[in-house]
N, C-alpha and C. Protein backbone atom coordinates (compact mmCIF):
# COMPACT_ATOMS: atom_id res chain seq x y z
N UNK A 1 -11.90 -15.16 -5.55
CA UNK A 1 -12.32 -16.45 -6.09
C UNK A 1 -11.53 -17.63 -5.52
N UNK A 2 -10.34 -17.20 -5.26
CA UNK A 2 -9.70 -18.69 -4.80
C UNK A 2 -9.77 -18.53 -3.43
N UNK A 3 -10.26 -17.93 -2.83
CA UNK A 3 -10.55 -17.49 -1.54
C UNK A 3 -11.83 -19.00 -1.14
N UNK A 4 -12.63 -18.59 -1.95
CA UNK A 4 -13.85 -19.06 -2.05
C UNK A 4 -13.96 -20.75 -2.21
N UNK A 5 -13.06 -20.70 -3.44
CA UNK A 5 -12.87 -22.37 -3.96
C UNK A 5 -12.28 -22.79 -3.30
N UNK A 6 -11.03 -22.53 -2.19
CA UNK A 6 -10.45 -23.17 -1.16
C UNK A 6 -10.88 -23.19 0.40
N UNK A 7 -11.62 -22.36 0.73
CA UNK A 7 -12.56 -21.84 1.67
C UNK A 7 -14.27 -22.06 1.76
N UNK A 8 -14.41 -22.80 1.03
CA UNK A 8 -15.96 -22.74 0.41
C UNK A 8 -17.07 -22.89 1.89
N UNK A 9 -16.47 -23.08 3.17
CA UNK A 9 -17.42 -22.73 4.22
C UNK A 9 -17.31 -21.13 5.07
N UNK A 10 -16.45 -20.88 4.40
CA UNK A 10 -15.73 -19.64 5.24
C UNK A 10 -16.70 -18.33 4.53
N UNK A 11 -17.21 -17.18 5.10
CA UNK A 11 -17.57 -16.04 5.32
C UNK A 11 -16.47 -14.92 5.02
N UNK A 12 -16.04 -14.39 3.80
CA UNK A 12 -15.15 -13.71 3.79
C UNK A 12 -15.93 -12.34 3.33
N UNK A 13 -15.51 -11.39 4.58
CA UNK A 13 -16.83 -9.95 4.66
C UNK A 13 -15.37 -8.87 4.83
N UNK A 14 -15.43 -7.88 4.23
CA UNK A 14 -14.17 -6.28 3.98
C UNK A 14 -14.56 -5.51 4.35
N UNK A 15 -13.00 -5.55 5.13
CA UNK A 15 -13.70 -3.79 5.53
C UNK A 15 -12.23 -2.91 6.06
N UNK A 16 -12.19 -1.80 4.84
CA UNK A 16 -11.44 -1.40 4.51
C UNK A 16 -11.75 0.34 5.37
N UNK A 17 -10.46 0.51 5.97
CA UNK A 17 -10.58 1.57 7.05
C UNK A 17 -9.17 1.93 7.09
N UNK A 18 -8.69 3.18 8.08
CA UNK A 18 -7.34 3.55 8.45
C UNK A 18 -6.73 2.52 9.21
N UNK A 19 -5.58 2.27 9.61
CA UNK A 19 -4.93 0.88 10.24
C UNK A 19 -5.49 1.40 12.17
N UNK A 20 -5.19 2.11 12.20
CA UNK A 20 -5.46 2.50 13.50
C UNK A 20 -7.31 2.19 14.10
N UNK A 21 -8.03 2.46 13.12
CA UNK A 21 -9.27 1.78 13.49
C UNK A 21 -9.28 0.14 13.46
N UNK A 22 -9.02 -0.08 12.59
CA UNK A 22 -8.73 -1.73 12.36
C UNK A 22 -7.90 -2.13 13.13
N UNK A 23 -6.66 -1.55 13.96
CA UNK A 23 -6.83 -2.45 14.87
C UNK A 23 -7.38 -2.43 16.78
N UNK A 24 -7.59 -1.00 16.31
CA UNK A 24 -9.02 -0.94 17.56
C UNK A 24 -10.13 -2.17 17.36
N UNK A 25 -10.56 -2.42 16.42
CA UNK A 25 -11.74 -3.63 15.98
C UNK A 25 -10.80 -4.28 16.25
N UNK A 26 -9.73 -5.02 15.59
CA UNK A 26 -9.11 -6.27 15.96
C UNK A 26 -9.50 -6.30 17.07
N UNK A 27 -8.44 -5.90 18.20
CA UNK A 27 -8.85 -6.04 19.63
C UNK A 27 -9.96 -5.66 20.85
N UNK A 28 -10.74 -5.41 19.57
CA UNK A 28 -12.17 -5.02 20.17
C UNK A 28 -12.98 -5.97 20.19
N UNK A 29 -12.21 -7.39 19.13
CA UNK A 29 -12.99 -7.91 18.63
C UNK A 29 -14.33 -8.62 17.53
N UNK A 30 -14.35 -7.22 17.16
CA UNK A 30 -14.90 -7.12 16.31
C UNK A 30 -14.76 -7.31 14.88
N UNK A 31 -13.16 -7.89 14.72
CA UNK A 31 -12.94 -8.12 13.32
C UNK A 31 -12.12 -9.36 13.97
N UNK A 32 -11.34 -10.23 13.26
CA UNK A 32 -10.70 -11.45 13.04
C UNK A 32 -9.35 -11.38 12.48
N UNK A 33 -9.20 -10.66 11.10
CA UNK A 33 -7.74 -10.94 10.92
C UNK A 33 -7.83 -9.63 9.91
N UNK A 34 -6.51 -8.75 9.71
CA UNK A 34 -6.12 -7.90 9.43
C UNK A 34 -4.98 -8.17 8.29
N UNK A 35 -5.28 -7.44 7.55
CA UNK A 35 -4.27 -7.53 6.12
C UNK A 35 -3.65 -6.38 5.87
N UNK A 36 -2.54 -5.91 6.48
CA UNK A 36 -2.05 -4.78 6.73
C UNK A 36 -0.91 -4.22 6.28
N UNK A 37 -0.77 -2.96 5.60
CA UNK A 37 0.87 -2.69 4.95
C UNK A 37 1.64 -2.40 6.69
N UNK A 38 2.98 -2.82 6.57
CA UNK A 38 3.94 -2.86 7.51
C UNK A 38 4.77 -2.22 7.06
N UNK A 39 5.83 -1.76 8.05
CA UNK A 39 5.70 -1.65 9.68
C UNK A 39 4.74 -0.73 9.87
N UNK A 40 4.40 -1.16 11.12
CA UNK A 40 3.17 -0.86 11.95
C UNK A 40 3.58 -1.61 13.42
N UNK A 41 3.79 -0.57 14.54
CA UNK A 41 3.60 -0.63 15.78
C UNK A 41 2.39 -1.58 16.44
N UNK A 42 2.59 -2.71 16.53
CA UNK A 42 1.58 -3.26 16.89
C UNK A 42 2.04 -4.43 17.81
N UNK A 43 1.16 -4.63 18.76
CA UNK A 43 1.36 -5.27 20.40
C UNK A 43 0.37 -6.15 20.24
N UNK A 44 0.41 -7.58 21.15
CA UNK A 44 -0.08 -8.18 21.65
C UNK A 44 -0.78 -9.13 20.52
N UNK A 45 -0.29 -8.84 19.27
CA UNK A 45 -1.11 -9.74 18.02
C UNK A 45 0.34 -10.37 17.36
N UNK A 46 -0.27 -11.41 16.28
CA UNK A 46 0.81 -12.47 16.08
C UNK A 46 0.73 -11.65 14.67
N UNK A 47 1.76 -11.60 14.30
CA UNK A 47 2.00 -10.69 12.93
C UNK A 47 2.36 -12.11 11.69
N UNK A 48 2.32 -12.56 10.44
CA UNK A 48 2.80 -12.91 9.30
C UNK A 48 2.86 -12.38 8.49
N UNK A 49 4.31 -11.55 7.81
CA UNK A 49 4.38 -10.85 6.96
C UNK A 49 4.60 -12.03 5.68
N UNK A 50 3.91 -11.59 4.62
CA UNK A 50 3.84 -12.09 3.41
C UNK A 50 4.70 -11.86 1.91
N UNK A 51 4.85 -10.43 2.02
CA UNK A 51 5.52 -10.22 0.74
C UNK A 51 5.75 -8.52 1.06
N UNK A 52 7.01 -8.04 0.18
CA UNK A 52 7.20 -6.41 -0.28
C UNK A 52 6.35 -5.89 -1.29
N UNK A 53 5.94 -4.94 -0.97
CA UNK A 53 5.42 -4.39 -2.02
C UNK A 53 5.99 -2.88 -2.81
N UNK A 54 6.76 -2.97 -3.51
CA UNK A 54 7.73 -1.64 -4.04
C UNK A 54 6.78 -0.63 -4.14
N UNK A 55 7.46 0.74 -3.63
CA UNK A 55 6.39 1.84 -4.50
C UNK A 55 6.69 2.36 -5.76
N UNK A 56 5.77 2.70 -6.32
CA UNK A 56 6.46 3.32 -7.48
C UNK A 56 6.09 4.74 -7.77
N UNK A 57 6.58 5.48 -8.43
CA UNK A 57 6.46 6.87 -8.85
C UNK A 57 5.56 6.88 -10.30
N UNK A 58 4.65 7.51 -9.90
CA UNK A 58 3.42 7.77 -10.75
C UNK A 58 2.64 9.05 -10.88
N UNK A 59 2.92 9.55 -12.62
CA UNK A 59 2.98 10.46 -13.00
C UNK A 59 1.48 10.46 -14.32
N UNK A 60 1.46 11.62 -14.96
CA UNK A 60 0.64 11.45 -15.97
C UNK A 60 1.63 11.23 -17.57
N UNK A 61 1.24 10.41 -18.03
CA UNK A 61 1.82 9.70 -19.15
C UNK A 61 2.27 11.29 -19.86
N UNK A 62 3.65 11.43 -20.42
CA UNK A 62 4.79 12.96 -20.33
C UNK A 62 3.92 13.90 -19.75
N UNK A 63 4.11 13.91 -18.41
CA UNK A 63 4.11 14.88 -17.98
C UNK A 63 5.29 15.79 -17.73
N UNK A 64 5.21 16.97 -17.81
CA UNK A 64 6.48 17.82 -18.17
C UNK A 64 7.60 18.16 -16.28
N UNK A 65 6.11 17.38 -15.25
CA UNK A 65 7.01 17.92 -14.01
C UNK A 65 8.12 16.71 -14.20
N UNK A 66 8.47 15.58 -14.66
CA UNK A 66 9.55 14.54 -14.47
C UNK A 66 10.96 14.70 -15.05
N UNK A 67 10.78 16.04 -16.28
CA UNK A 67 11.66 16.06 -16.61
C UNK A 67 12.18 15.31 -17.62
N UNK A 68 13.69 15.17 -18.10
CA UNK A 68 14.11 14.20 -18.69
C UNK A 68 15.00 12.82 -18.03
N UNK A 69 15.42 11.63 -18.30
CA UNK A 69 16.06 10.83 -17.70
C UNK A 69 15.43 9.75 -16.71
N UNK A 70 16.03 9.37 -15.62
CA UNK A 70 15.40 8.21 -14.58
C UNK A 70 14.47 9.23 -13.53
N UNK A 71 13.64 9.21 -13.05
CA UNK A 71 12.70 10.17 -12.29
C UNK A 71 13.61 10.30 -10.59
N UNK A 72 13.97 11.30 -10.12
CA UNK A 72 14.53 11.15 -8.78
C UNK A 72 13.34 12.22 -7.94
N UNK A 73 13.67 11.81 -6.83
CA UNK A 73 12.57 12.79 -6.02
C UNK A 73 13.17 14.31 -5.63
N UNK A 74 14.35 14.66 -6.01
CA UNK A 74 15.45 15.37 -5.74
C UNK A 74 15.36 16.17 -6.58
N UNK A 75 14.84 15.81 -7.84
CA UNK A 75 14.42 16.52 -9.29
C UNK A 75 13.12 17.32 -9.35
N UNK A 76 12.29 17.00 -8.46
CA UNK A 76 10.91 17.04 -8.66
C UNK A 76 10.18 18.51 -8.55
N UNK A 77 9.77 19.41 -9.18
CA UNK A 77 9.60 20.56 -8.42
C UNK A 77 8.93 20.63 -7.62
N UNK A 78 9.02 21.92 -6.81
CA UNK A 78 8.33 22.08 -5.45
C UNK A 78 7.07 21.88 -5.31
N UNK A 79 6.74 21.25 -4.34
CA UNK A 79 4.70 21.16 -4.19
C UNK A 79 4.42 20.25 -5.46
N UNK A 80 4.92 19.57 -5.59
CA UNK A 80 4.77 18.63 -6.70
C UNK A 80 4.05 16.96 -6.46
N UNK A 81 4.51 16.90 -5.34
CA UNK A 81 4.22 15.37 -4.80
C UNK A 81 2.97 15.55 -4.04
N UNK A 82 1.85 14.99 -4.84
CA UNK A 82 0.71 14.92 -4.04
C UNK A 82 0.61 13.11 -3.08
N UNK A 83 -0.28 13.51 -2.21
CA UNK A 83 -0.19 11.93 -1.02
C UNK A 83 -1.94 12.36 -0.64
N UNK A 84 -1.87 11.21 0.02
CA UNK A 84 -3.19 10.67 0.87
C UNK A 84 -2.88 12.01 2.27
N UNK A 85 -3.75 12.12 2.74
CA UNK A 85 -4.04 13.02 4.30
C UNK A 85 -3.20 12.40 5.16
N UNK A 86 -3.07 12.96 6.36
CA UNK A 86 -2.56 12.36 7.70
C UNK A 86 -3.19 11.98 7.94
N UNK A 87 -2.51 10.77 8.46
CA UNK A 87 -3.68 9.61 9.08
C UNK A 87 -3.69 8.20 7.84
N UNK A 88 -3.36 8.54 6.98
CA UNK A 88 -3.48 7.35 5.89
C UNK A 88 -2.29 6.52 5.96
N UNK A 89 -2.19 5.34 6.26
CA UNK A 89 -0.58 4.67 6.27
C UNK A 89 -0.05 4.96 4.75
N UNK A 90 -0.65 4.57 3.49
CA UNK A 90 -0.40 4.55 2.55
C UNK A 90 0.90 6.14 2.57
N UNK A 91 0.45 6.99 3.25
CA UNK A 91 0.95 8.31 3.31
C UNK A 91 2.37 8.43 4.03
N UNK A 92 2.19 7.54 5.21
CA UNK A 92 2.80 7.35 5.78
C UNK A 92 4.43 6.35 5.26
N UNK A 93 3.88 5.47 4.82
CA UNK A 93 4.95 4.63 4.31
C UNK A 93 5.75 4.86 3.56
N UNK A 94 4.84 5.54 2.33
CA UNK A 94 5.79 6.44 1.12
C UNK A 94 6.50 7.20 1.67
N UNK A 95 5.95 8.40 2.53
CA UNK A 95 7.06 9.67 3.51
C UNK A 95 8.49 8.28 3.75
N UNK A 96 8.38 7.32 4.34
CA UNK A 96 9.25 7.28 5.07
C UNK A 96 9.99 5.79 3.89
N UNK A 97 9.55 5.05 3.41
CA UNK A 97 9.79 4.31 2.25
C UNK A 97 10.43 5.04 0.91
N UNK A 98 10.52 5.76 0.19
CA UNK A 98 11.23 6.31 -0.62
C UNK A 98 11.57 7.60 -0.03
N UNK A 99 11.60 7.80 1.13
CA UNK A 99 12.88 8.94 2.04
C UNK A 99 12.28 10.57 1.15
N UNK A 100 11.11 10.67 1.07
CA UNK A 100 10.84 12.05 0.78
C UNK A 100 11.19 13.22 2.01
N UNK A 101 12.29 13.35 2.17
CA UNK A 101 13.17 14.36 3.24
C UNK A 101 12.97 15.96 3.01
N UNK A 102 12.16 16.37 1.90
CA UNK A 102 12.35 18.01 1.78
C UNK A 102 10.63 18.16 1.88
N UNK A 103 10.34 18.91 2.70
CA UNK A 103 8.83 18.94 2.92
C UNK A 103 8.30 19.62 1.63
N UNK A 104 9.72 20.84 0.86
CA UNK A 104 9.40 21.75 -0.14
C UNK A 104 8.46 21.19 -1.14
N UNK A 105 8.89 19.52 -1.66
CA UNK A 105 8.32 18.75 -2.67
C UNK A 105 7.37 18.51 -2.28
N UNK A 106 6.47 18.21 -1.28
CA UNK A 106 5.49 17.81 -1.09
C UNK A 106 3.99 19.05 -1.12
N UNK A 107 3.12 18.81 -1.92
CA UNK A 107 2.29 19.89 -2.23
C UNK A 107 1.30 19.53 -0.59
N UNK A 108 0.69 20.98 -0.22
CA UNK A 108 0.16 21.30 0.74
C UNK A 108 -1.73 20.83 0.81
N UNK A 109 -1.92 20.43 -0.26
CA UNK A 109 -3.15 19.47 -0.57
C UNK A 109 -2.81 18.13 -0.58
N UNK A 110 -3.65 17.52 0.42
CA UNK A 110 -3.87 16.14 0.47
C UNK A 110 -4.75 15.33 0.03
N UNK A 111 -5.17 14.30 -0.29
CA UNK A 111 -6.32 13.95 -0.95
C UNK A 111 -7.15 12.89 0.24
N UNK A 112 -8.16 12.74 0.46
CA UNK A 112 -8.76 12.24 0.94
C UNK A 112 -8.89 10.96 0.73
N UNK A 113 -8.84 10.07 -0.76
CA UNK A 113 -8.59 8.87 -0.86
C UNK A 113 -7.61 8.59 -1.96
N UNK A 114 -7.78 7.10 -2.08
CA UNK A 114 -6.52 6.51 -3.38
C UNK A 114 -7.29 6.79 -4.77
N UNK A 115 -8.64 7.23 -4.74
CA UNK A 115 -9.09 7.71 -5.82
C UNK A 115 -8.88 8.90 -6.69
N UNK A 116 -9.27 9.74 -5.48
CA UNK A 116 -9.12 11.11 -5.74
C UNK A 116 -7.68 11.41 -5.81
N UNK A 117 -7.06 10.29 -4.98
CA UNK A 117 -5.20 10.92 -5.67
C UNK A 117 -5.06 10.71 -6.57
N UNK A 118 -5.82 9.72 -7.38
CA UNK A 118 -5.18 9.04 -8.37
C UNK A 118 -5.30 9.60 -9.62
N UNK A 119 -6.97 10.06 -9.63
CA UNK A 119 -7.34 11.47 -10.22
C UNK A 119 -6.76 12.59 -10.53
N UNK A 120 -6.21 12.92 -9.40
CA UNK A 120 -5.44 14.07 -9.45
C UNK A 120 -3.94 14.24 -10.18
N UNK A 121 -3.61 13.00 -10.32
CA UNK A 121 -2.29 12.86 -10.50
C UNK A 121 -2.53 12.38 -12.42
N UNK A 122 -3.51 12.05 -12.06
CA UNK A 122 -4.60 11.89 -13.50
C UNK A 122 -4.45 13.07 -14.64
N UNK A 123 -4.64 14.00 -14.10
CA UNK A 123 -5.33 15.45 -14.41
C UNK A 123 -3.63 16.43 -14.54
N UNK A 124 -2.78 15.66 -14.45
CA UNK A 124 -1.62 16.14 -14.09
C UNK A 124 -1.26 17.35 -13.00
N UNK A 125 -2.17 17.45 -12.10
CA UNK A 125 -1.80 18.55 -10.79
C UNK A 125 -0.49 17.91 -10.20
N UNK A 126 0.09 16.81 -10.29
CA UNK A 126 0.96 16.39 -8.99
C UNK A 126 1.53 15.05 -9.47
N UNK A 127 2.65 14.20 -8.68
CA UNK A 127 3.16 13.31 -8.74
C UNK A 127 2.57 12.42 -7.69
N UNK A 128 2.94 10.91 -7.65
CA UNK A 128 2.47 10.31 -6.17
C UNK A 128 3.47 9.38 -6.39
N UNK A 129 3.55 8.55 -5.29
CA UNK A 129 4.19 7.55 -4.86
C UNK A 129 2.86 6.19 -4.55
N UNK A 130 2.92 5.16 -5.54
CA UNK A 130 1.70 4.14 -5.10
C UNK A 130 2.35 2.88 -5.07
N UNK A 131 1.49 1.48 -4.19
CA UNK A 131 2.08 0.47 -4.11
C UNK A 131 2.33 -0.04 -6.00
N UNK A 132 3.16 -0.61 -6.10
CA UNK A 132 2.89 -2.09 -7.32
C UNK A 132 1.79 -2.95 -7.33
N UNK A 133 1.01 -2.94 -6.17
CA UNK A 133 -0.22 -4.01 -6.17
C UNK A 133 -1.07 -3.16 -6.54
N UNK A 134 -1.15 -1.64 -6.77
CA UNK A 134 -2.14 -0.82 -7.61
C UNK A 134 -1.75 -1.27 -9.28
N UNK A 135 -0.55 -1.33 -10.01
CA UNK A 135 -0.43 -1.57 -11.18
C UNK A 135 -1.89 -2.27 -11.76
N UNK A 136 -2.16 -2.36 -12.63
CA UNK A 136 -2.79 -3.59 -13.33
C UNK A 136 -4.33 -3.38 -12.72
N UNK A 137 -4.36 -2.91 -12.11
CA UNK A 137 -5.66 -2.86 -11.46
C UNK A 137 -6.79 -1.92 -11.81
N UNK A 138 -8.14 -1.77 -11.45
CA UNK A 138 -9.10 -0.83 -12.10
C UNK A 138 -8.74 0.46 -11.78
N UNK A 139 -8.43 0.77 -10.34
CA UNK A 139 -7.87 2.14 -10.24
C UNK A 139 -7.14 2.91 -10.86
N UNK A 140 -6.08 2.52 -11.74
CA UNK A 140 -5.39 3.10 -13.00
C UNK A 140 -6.16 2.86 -14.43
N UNK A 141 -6.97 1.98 -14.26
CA UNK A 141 -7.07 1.58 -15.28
C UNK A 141 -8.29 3.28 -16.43
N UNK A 142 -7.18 3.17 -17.69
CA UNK A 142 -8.30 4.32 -18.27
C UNK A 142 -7.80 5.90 -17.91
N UNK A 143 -6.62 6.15 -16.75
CA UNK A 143 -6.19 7.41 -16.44
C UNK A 143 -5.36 7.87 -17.23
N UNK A 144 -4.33 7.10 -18.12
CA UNK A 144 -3.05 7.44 -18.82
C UNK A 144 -2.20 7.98 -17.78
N UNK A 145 -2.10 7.05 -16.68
CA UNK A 145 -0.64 7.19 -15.19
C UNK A 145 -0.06 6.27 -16.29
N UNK A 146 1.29 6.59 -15.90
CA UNK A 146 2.54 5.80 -15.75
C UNK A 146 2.78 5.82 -14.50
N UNK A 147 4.05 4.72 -14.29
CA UNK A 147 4.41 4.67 -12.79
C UNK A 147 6.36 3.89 -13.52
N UNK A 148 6.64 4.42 -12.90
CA UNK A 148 8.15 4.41 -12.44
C UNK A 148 8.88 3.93 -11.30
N UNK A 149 9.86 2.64 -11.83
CA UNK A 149 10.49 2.05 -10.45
C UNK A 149 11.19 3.04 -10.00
N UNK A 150 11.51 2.52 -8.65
CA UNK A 150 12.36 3.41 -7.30
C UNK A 150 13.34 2.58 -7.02
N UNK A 151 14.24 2.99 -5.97
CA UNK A 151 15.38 2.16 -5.22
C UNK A 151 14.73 1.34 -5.01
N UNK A 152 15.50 -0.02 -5.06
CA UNK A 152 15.17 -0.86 -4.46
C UNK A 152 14.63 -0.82 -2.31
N UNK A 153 15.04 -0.06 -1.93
CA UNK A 153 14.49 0.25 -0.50
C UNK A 153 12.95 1.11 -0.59
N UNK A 154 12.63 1.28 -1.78
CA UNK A 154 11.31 2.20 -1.36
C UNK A 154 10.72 0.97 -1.56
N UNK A 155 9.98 0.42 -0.24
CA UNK A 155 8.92 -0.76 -0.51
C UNK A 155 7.89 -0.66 1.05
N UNK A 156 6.91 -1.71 1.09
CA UNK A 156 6.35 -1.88 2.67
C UNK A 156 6.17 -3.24 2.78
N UNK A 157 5.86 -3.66 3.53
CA UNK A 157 5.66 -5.12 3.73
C UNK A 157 4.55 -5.36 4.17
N UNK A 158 3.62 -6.32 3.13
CA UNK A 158 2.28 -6.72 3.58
C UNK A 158 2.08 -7.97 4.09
N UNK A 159 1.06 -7.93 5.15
CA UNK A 159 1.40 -8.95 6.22
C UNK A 159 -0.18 -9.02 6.83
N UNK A 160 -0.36 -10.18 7.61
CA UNK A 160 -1.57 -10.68 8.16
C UNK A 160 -1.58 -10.31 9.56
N UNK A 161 -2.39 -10.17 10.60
CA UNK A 161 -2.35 -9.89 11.72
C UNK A 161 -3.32 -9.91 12.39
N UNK A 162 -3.62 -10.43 13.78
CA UNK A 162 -4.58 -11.41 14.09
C UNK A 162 -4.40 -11.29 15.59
N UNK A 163 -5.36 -11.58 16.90
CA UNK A 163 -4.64 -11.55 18.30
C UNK A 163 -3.90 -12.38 18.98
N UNK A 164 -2.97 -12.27 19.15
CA UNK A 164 -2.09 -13.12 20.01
C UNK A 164 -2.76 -13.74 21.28
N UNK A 165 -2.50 -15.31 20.80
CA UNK A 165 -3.29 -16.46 21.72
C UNK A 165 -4.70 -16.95 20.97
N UNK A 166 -4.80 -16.40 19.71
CA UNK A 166 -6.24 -16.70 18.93
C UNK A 166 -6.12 -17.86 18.50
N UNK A 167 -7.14 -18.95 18.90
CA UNK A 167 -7.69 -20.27 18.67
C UNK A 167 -7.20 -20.68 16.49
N UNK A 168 -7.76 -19.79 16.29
CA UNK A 168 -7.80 -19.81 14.95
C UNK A 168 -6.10 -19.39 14.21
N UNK A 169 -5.56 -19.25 15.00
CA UNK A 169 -3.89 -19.36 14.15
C UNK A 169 -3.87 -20.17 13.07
N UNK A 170 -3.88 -21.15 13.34
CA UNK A 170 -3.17 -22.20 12.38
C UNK A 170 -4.67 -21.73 11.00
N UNK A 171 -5.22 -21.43 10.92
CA UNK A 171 -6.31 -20.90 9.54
C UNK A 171 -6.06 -19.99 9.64
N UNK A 172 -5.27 -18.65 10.17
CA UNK A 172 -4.87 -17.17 9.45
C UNK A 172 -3.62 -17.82 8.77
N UNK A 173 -2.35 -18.91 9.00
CA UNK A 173 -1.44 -18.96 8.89
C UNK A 173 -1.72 -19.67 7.16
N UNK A 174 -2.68 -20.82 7.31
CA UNK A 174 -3.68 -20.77 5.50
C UNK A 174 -3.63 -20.26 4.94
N UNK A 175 -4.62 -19.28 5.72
CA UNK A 175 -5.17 -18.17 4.41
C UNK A 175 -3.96 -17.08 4.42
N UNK A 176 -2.98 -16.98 4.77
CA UNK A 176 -1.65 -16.22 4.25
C UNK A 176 -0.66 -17.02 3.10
N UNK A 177 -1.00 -18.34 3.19
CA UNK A 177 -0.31 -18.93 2.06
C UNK A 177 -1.15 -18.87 0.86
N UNK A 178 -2.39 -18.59 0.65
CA UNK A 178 -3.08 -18.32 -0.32
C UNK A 178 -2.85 -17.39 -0.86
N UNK A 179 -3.43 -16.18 0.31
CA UNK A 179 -2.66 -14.37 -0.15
C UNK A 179 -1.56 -14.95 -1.19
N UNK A 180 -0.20 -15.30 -0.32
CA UNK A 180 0.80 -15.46 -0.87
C UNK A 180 1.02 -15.90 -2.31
N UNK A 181 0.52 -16.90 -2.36
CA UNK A 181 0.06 -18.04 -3.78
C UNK A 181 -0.41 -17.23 -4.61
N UNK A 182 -1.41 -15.97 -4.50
CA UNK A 182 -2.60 -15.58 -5.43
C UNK A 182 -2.19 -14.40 -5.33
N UNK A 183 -0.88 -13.47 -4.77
CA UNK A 183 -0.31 -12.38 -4.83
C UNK A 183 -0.09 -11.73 -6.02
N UNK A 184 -0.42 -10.57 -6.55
CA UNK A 184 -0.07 -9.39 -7.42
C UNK A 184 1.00 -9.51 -8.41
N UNK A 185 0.72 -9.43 -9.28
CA UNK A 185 2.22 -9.34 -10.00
C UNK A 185 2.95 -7.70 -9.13
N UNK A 186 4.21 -7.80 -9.16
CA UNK A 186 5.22 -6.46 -8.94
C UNK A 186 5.70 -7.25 -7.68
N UNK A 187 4.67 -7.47 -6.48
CA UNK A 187 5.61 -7.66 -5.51
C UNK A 187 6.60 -8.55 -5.26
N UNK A 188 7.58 -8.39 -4.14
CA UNK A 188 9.14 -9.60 -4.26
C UNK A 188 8.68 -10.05 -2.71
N UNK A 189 9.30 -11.58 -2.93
CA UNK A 189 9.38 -12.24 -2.10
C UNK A 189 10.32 -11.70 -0.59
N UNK A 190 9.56 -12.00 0.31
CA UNK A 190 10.49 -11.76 1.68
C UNK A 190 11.71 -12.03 1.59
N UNK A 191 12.77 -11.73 2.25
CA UNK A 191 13.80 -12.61 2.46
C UNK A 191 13.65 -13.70 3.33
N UNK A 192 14.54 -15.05 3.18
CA UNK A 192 14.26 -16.07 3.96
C UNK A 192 14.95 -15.68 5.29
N UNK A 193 14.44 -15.93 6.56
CA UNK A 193 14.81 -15.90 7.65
C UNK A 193 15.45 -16.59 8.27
């Protein structure tokens, strides 16, 4: 909506895919600007990162795998931590954002989307790791998840991204102060540079 009311000539069309296709389209052309969790290996495009987004640990409201006390991943029993497939950044970030180091914890089923994990973790099969910009949102909404802060280092950074030398800079660099403006409750501000 504020997309709209501040944009009111602009065409705003989604399309939500793995990062690796998106940014084949970026530089295919075929898309314009990219709203992407970071880091991400990426060349020849002008990056604006916007904000952290913490993960959090999300369980089924007492579920008995957490135990008692603050939730650690160290605690967790084996095959316990369900994730998105290979190939999903979301999957990716958590592995390497809250330092899940023992493959033991991680259960050998993957889920195909943020639904069906969410489901699952729903149903109490498993634990997950999800952004804070899921909080509050329809995807939890109605499951009885809880979610649990982490270190302060388990986070990703979401950011805009666009081709380097594109006419249209100065309007991705806009519409990132909007993002910014109209951002999620949970996430923290960048540090200043």
């Amino acid at each position: 909506p504020a997309a709209a009311e501040q944009f009111p000539h602009m065409k705003l069309f989604l399309r939500e895919d793995m990062t690796e296709r998106l940014l084949a389209a970026l530089f295919d052309g075929e898309l314009d600007l990219l709203l992407l969790a970071l880091p991400w290996d990426i060349r020849n495009a002008e990056i604006l990162p916007l904000f952290r987004d913490p993960f959090r640990l999300a369980c089924r409201t007492g579920s008995p795998l957490l135990g008692k006390g603050r939730p650690r991943a160290d605690q967790l029993p084996p095959e316990s931590v369900l994730l998105l497939e290979d190939g999903h950044c979301l999957r990716d970030h958590a592995l390497s954002a809250c330092r899940l180091r023992r493959p033991d914890k991680l259960n050998r089923f993957a889920a195909s989307s943020l639904y069906a994990l969410v489901q699952m973790v729903a149903a109490d099969l498993g634990v997950t790791y999800l952004p804070a910009m899921a909080e509050g949102s329809s995807l939890l909404e109605g499951t009885g998840i809880e979610t649990h802060a982490l270190d302060a280092r388990a986070y990703r950074e979401i950011g805009l991204v666009w081709r380097e030398g594109s006419t249209r800079a100065a309007e991705f660099r806009e519409f990132g102060q909007l993002i910014d403006a109209c951002r999620p409750p949970g996430v923290i501000d960048l540090p200043r540079r």
